[in-house]
C-alpha atoms as a PDB file:
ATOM      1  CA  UNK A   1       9.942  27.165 -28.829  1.00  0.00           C
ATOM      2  CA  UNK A   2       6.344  28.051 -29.675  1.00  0.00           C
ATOM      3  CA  UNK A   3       5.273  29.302 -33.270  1.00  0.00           C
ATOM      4  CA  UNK A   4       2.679  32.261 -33.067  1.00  0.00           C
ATOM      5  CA  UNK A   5       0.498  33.315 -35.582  1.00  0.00           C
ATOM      6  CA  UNK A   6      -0.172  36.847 -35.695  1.00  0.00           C
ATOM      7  CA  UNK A   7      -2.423  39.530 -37.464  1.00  0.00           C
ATOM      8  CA  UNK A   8      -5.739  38.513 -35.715  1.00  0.00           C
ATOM      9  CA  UNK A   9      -7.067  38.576 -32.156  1.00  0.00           C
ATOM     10  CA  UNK A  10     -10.368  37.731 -30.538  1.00  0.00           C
ATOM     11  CA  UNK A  11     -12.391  39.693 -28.247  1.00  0.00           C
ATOM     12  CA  UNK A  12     -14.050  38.809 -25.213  1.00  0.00           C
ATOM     13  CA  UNK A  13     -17.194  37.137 -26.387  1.00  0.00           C
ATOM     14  CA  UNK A  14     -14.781  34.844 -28.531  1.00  0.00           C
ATOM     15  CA  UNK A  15     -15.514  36.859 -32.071  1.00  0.00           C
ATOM     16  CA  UNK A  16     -12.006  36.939 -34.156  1.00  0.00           C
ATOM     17  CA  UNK A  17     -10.682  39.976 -35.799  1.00  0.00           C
ATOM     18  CA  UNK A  18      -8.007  40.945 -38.045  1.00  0.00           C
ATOM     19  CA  UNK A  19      -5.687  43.277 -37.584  1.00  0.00           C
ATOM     20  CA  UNK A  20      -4.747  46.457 -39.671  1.00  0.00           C
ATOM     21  CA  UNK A  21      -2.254  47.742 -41.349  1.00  0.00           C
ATOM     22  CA  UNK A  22       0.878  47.066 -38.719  1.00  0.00           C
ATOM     23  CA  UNK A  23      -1.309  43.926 -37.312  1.00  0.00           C
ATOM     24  CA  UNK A  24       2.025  41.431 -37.531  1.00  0.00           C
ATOM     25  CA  UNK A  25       4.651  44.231 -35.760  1.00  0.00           C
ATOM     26  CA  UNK A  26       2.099  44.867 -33.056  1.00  0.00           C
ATOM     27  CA  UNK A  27       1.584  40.953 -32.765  1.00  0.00           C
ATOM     28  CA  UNK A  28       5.377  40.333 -32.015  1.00  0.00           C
ATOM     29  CA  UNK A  29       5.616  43.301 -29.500  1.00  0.00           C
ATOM     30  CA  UNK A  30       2.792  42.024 -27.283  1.00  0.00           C
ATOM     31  CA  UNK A  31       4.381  38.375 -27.600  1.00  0.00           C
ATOM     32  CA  UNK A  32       7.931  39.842 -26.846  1.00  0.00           C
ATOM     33  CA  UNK A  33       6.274  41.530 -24.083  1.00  0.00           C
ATOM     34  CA  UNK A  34       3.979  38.862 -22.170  1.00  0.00           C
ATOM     35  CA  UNK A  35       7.193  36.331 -22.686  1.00  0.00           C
ATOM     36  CA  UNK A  36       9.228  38.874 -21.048  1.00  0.00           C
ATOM     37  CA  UNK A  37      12.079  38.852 -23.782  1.00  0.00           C
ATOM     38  CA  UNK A  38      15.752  39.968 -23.733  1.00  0.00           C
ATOM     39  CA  UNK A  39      15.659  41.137 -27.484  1.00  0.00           C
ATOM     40  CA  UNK A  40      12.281  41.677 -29.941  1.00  0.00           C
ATOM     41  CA  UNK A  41      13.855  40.928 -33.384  1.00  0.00           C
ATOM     42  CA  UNK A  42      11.459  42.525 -36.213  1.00  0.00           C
ATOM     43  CA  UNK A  43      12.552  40.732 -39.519  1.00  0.00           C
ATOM     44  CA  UNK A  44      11.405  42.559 -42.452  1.00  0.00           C
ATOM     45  CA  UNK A  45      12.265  43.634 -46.212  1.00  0.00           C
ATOM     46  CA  UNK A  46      14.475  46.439 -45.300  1.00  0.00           C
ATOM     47  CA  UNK A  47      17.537  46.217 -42.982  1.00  0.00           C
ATOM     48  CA  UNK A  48      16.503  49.077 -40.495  1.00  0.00           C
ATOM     49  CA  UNK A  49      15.735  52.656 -40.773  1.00  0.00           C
ATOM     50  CA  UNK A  50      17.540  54.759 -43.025  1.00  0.00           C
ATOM     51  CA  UNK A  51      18.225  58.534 -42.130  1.00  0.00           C
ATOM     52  CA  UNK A  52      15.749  59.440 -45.075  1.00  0.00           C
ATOM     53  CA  UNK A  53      13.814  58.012 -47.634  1.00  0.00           C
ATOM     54  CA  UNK A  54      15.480  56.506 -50.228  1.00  0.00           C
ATOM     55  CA  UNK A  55      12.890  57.720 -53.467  1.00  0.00           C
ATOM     56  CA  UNK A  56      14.048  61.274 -52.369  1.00  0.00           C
ATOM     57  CA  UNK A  57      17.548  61.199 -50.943  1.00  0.00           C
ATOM     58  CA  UNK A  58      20.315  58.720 -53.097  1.00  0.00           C
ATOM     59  CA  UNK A  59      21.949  56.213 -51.353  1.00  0.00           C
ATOM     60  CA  UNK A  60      21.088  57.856 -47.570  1.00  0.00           C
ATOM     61  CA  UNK A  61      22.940  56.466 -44.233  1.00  0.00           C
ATOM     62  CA  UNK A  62      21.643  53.809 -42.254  1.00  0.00           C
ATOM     63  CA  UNK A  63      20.733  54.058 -38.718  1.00  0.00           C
ATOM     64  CA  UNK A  64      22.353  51.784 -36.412  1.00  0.00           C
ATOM     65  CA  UNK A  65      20.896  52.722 -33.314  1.00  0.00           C
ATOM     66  CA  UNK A  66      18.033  54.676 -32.548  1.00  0.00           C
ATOM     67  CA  UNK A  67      15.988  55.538 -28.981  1.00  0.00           C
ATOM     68  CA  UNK A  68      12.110  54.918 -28.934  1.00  0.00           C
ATOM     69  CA  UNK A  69      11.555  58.351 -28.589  1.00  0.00           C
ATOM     70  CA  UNK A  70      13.072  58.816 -32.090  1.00  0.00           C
ATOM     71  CA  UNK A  71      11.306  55.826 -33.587  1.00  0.00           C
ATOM     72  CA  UNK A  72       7.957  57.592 -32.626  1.00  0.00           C
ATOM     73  CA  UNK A  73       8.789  60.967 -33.995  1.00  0.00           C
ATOM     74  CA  UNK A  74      10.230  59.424 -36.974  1.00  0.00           C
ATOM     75  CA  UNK A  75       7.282  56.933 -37.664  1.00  0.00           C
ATOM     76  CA  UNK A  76       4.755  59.083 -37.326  1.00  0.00           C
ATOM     77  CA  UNK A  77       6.278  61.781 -39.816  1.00  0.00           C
ATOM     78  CA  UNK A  78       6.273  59.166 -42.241  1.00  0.00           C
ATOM     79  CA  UNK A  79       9.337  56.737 -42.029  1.00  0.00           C
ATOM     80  CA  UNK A  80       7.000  53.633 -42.759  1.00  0.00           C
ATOM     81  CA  UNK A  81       9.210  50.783 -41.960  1.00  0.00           C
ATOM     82  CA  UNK A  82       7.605  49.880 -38.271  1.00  0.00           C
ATOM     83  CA  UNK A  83       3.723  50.822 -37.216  1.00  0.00           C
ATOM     84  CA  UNK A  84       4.698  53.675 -34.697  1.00  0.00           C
ATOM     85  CA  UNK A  85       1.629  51.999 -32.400  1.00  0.00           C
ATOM     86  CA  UNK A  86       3.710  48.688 -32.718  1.00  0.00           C
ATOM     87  CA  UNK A  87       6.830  49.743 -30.405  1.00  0.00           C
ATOM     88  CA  UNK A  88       4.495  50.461 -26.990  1.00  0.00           C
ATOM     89  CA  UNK A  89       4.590  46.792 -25.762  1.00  0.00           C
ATOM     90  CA  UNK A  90       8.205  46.546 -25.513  1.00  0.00           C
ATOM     91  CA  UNK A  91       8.872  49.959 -25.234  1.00  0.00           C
ATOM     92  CA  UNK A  92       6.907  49.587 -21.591  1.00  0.00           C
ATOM     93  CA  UNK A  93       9.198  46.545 -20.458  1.00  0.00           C
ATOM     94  CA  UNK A  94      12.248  48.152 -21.953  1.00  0.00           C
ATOM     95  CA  UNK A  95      13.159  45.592 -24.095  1.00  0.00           C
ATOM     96  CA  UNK A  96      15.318  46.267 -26.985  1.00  0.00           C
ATOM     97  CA  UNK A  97      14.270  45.964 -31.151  1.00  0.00           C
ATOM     98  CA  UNK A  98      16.368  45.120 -33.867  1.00  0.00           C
ATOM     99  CA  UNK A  99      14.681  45.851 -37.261  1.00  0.00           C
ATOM    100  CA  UNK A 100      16.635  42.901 -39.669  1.00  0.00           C
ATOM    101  CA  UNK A 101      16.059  42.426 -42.801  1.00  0.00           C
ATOM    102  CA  UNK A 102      15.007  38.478 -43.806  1.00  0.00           C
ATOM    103  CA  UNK A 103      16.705  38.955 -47.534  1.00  0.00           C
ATOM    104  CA  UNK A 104      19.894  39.709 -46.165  1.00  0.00           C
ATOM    105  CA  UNK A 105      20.727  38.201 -42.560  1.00  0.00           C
ATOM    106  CA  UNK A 106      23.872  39.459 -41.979  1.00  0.00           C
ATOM    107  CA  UNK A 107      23.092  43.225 -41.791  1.00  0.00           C
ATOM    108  CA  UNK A 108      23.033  44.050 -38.166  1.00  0.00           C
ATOM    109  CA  UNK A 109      19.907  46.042 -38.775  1.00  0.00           C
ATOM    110  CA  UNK A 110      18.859  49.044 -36.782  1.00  0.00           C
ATOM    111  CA  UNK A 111      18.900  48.989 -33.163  1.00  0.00           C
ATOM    112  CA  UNK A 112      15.922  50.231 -30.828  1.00  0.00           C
ATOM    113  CA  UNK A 113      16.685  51.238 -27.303  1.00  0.00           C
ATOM    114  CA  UNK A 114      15.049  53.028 -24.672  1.00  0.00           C
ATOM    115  CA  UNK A 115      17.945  54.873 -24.138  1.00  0.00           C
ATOM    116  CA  UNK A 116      21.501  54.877 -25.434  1.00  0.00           C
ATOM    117  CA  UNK A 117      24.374  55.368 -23.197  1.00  0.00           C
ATOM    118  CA  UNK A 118      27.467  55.823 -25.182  1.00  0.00           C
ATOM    119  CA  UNK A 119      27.601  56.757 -28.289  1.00  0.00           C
ATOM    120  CA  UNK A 120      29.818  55.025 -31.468  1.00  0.00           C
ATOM    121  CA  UNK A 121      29.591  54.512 -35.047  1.00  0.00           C
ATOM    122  CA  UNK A 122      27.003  57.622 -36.529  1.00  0.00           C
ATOM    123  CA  UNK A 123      27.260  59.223 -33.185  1.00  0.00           C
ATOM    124  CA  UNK A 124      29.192  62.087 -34.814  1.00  0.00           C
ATOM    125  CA  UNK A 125      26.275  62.862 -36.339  1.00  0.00           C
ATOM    126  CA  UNK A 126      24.199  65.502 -35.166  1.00  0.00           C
ATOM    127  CA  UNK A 127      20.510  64.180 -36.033  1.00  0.00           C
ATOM    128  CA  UNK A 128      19.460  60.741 -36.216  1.00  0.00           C
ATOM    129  CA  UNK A 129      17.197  61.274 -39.437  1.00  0.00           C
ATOM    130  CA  UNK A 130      15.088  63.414 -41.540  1.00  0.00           C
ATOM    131  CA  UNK A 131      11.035  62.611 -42.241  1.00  0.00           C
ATOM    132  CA  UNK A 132       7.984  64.312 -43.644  1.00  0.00           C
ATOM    133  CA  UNK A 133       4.499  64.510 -45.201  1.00  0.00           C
ATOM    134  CA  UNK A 134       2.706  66.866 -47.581  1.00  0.00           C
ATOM    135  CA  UNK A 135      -0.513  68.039 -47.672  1.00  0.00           C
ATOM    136  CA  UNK A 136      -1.560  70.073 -44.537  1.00  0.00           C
ATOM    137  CA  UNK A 137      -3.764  72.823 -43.850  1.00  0.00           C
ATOM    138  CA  UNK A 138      -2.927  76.171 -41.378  1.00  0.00           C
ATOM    139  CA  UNK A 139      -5.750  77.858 -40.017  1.00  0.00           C
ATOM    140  CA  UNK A 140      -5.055  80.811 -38.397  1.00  0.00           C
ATOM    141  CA  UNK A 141      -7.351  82.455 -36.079  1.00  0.00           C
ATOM    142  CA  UNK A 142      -6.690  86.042 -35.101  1.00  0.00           C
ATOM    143  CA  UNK A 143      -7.304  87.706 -31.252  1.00  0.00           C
ATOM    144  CA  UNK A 144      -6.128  90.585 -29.350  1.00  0.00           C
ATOM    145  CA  UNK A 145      -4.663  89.759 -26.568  1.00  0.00           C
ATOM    146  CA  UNK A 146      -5.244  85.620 -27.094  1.00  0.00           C
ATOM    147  CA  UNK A 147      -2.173  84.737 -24.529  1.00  0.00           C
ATOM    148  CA  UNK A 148      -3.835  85.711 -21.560  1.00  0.00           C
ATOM    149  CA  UNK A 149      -7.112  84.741 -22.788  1.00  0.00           C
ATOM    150  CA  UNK A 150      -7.126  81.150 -24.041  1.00  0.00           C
ATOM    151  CA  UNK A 151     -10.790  79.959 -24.456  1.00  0.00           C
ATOM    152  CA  UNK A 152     -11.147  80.551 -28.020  1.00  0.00           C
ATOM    153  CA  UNK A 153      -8.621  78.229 -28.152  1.00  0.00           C
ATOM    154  CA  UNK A 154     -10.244  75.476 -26.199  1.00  0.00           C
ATOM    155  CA  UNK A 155     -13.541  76.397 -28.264  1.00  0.00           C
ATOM    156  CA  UNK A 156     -12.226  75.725 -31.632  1.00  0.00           C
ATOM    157  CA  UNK A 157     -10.634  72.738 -30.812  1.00  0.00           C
ATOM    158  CA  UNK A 158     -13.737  71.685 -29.285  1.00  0.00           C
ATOM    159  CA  UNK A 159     -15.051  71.604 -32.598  1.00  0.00           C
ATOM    160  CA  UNK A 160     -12.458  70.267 -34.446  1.00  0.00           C
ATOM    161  CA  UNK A 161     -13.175  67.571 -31.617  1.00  0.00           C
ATOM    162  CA  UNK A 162     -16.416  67.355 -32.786  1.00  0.00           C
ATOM    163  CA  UNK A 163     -15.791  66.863 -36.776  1.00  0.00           C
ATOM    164  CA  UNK A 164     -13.090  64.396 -35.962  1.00  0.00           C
ATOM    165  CA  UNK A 165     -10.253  66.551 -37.299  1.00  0.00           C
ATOM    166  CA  UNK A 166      -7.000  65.577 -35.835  1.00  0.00           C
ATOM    167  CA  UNK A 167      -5.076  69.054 -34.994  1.00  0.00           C
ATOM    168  CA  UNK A 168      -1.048  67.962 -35.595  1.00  0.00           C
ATOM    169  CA  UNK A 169       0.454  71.248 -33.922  1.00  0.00           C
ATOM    170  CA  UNK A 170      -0.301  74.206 -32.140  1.00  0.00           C
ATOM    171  CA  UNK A 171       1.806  77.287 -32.431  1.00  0.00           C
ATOM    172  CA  UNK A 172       0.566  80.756 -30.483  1.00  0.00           C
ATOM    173  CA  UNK A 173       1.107  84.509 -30.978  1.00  0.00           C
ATOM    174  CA  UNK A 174       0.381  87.759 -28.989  1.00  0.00           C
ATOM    175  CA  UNK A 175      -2.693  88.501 -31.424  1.00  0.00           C
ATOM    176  CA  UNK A 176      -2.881  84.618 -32.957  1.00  0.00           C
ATOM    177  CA  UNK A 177      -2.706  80.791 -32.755  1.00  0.00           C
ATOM    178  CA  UNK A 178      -2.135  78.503 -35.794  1.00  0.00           C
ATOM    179  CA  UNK A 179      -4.103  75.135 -36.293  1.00  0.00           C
ATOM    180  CA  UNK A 180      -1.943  72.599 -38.944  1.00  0.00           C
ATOM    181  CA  UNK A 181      -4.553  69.697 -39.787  1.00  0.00           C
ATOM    182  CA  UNK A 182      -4.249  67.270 -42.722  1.00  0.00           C
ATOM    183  CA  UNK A 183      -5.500  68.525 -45.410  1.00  0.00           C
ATOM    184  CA  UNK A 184      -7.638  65.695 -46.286  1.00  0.00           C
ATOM    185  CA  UNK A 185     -10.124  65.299 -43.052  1.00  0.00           C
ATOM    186  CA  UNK A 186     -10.616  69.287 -43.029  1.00  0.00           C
ATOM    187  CA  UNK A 187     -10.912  69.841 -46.989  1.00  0.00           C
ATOM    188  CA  UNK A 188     -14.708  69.049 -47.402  1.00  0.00           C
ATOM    189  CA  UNK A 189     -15.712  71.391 -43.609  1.00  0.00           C
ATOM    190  CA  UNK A 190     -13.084  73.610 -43.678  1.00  0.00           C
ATOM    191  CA  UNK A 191     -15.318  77.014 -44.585  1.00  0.00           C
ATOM    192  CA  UNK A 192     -18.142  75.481 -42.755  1.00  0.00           C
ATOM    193  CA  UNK A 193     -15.737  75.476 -39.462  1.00  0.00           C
ATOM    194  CA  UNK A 194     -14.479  79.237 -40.651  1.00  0.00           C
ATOM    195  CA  UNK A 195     -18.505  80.461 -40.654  1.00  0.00           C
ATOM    196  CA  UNK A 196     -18.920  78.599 -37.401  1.00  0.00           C
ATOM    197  CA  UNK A 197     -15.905  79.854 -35.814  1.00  0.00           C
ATOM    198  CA  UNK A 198     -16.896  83.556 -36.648  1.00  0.00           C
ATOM    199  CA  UNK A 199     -20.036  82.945 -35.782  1.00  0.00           C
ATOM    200  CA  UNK A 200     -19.711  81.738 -32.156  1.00  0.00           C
ATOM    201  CA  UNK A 201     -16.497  82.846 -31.261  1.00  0.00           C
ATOM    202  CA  UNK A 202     -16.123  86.161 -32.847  1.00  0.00           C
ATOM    203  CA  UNK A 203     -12.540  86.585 -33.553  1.00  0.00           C
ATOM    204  CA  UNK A 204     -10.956  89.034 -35.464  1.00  0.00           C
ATOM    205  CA  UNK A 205     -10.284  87.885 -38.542  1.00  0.00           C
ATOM    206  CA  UNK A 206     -10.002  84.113 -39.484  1.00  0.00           C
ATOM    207  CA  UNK A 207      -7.040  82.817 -42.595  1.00  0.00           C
ATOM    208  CA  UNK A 208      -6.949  79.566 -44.020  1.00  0.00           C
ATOM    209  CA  UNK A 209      -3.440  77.655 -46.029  1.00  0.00           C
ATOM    210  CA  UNK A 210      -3.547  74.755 -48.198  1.00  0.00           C
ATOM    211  CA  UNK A 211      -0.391  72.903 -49.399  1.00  0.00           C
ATOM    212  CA  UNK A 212       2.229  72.664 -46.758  1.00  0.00           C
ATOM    213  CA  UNK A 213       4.426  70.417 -45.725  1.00  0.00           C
ATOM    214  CA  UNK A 214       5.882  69.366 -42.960  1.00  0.00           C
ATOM    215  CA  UNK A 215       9.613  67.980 -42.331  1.00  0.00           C
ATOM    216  CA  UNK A 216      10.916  67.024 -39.044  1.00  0.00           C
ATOM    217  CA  UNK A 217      14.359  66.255 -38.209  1.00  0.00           C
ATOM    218  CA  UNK A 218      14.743  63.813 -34.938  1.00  0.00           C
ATOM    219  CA  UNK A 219      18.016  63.236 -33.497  1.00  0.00           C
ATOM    220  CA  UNK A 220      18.876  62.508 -29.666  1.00  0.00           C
ATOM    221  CA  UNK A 221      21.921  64.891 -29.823  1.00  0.00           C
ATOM    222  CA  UNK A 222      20.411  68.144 -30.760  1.00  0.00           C
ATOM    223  CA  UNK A 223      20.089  69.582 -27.383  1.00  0.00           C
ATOM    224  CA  UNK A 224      23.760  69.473 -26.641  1.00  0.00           C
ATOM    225  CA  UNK A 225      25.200  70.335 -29.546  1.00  0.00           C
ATOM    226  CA  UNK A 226      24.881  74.097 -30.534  1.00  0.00           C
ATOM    227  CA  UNK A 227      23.995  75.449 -33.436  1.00  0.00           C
ATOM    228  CA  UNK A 228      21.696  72.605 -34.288  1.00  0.00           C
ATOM    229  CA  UNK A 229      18.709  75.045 -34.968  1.00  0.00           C
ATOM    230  CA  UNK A 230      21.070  77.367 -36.895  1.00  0.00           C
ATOM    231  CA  UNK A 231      22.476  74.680 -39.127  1.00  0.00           C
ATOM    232  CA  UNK A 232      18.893  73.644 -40.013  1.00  0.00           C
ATOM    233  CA  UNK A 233      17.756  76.977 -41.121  1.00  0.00           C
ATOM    234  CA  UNK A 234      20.681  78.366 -42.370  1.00  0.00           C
ATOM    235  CA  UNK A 235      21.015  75.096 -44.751  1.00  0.00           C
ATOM    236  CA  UNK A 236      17.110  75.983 -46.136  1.00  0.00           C
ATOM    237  CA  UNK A 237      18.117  79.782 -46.444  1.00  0.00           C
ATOM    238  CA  UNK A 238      21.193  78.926 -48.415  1.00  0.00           C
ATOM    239  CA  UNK A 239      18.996  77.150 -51.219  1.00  0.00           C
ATOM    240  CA  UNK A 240      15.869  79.540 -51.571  1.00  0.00           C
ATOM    241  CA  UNK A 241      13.628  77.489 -49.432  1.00  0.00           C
ATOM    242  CA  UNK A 242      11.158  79.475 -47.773  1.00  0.00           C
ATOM    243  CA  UNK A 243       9.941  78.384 -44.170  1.00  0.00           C
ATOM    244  CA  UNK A 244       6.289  78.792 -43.254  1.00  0.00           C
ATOM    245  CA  UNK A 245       6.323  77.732 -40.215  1.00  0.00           C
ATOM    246  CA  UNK A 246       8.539  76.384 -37.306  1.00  0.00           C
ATOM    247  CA  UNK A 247       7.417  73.602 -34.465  1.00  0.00           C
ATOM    248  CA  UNK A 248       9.873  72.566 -31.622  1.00  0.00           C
ATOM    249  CA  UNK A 249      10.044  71.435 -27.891  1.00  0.00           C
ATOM    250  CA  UNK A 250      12.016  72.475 -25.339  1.00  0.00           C
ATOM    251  CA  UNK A 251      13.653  68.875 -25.436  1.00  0.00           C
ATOM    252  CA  UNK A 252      14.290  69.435 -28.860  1.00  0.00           C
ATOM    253  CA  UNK A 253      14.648  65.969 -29.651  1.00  0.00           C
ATOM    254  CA  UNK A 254      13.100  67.459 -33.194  1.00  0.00           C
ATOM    255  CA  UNK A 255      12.735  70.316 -35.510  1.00  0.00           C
ATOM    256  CA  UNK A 256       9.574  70.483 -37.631  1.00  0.00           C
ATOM    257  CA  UNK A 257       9.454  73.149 -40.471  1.00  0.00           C
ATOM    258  CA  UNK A 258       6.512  73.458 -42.816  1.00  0.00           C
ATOM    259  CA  UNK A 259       7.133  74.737 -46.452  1.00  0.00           C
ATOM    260  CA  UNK A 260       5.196  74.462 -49.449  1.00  0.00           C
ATOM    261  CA  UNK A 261       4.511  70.988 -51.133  1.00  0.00           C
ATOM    262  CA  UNK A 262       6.100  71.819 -53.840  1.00  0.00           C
ATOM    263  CA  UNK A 263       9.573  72.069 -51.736  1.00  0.00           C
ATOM    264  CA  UNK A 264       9.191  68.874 -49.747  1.00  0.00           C
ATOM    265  CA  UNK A 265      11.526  66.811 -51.679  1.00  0.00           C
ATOM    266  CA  UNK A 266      13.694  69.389 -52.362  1.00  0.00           C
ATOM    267  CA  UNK A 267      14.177  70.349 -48.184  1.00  0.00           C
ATOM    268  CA  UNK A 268      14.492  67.014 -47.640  1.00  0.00           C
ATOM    269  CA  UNK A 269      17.343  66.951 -49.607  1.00  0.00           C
ATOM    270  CA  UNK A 270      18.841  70.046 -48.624  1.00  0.00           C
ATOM    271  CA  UNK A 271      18.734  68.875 -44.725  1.00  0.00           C
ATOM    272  CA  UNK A 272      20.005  65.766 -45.644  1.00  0.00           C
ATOM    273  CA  UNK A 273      22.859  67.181 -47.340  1.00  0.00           C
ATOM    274  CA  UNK A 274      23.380  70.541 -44.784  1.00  0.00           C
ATOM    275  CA  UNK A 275      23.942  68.010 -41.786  1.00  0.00           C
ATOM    276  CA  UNK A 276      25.519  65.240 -43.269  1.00  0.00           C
ATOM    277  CA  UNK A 277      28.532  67.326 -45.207  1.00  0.00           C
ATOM    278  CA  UNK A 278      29.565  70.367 -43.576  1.00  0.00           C
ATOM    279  CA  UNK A 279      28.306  73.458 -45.380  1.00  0.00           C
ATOM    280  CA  UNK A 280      25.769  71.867 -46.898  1.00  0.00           C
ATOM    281  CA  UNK A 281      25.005  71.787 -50.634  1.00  0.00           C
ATOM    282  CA  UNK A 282      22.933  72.785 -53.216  1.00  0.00           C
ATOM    283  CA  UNK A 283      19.289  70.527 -54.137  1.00  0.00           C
END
């Protein structure tokens, strides 16, 4: 048995440093994975991931099982109860994590696999669970003929590259490509990037958004169950919501839909509700 602090590491010349936010999670996983572990148990204040968050949905499912792919789309949409970056370690040596909860021992937790072969308990469900943020900003850059030509693409995230913007999706058009960034890094540059663009790259017209949101639901079993997509938007179309714009592999392991900030609890809800009674309900 060996007792491990965590939350700080040293670097080569022997100088100690703390850890951020996630520093204990990420501590455990490399542990787990340089002792070559059969199980990675993550005791926290929660017992596991929940299908949504509980300040906007009432009393929402727990997750008992969960694939890493999920975790990461989940995590880094917002579902805060594991540092997305923390998972890697064992994720490489394909050991499992059980998310516990240390004020009540007996829940089972949420299970983290790197894949699941046979389904039970919420298998019957169609996604594994719903997650968001607000506050992003489109910028849409117009082009004739921009699918066969792709370097003012390439250019503009060049320098988007170059102000340290992160870009969180790409979505391209005949004519146009869209740009979703969070609001806050771009807010300050953002007209100063529109004069630049127009400047060097000459498009042919440029169009900026503020205010959306974006809400992805993850779940393993969309793929082969159809009518996934259609449940999704028929759910939002039901209860006024209006869609501004639509992100998905080809895996579709998740759905993201941006809609206005001022809908993001309210879609939430309403996906919650569309997939988890049949029919759906109003928010």
């Amino acid at each position: 048995r060996a007792v491990i602090p965590g939350f700080y590491g040293a670097f080569p010349d022997g100088g100690v440093r703390t850890f951020s936010r996630g520093g204990s999670d990420i501590s455990g996983a490399l542990v787990a994975r340089a002792a070559e572990a059969e199980l990675y148990e993550n005791w926290t204040d929660v017992s596991g991931f929940l299908m949504a968050d509980p300040r906007i949905v009432e009393n929402p499912a727990g997750i008992e099982r969960l694939t890493y792919r999920e975790l990461r789309e989940l995590s880094y949409m917002g579902a805060s109860v594991l540092h997305e970056e923390s998972i890697l370690p064992v994720k490489e040596k394909n050991i499992p994590l059980n998310i516990r909860n240390t004020n009540r021992p007996e829940d089972p937790g949420t299970m983290i696999l790197e894949r699941i072969s046979g389904e039970k308990g919420d298998a019957n469900r169609i996604i594994t669970g719903i997650a968001g943020r607000r506050s992003f900003t489109v910028l849409t850059i117009y082009q004739k003929h921009i699918a066969t030509d792709t370097r003012i693409i390439r250019k503009t995230l060049e320098m988007l590259e170059t102000c340290r913007v992160e870009v969180e999706h790409i979505t391209l058009g005949v004519d146009s490509f869209n740009l979703v960034m969070p609001t806050d890094q771009i807010r300050d540059r953002i007209y100063e990037l529109i004069a630049e663009i127009k400047n060097r790259l000459q498009p042919d017209d440029v169009k900026v958004e503020d205010g959306i949101a974006l809400i992805a639901c993850v779940g393993r079993r969309m793929v082969s169950v159809p009518g996934s997509s259609a449940k999704l938007f028929g759910a939002l179309g039901a209860n006024n919501i209006n869609i501004r714009m639509i992100a998905q592999g080809s895996e579709e392991i998740s759905i993201i839909v941006g809609v206005d900030n001022k809908d993001f609890e309210r879609t939430i809800r309403t996906l919650y509700d569309g997939f988890m009674h049949e029919g759906g309900s109003k928010a």
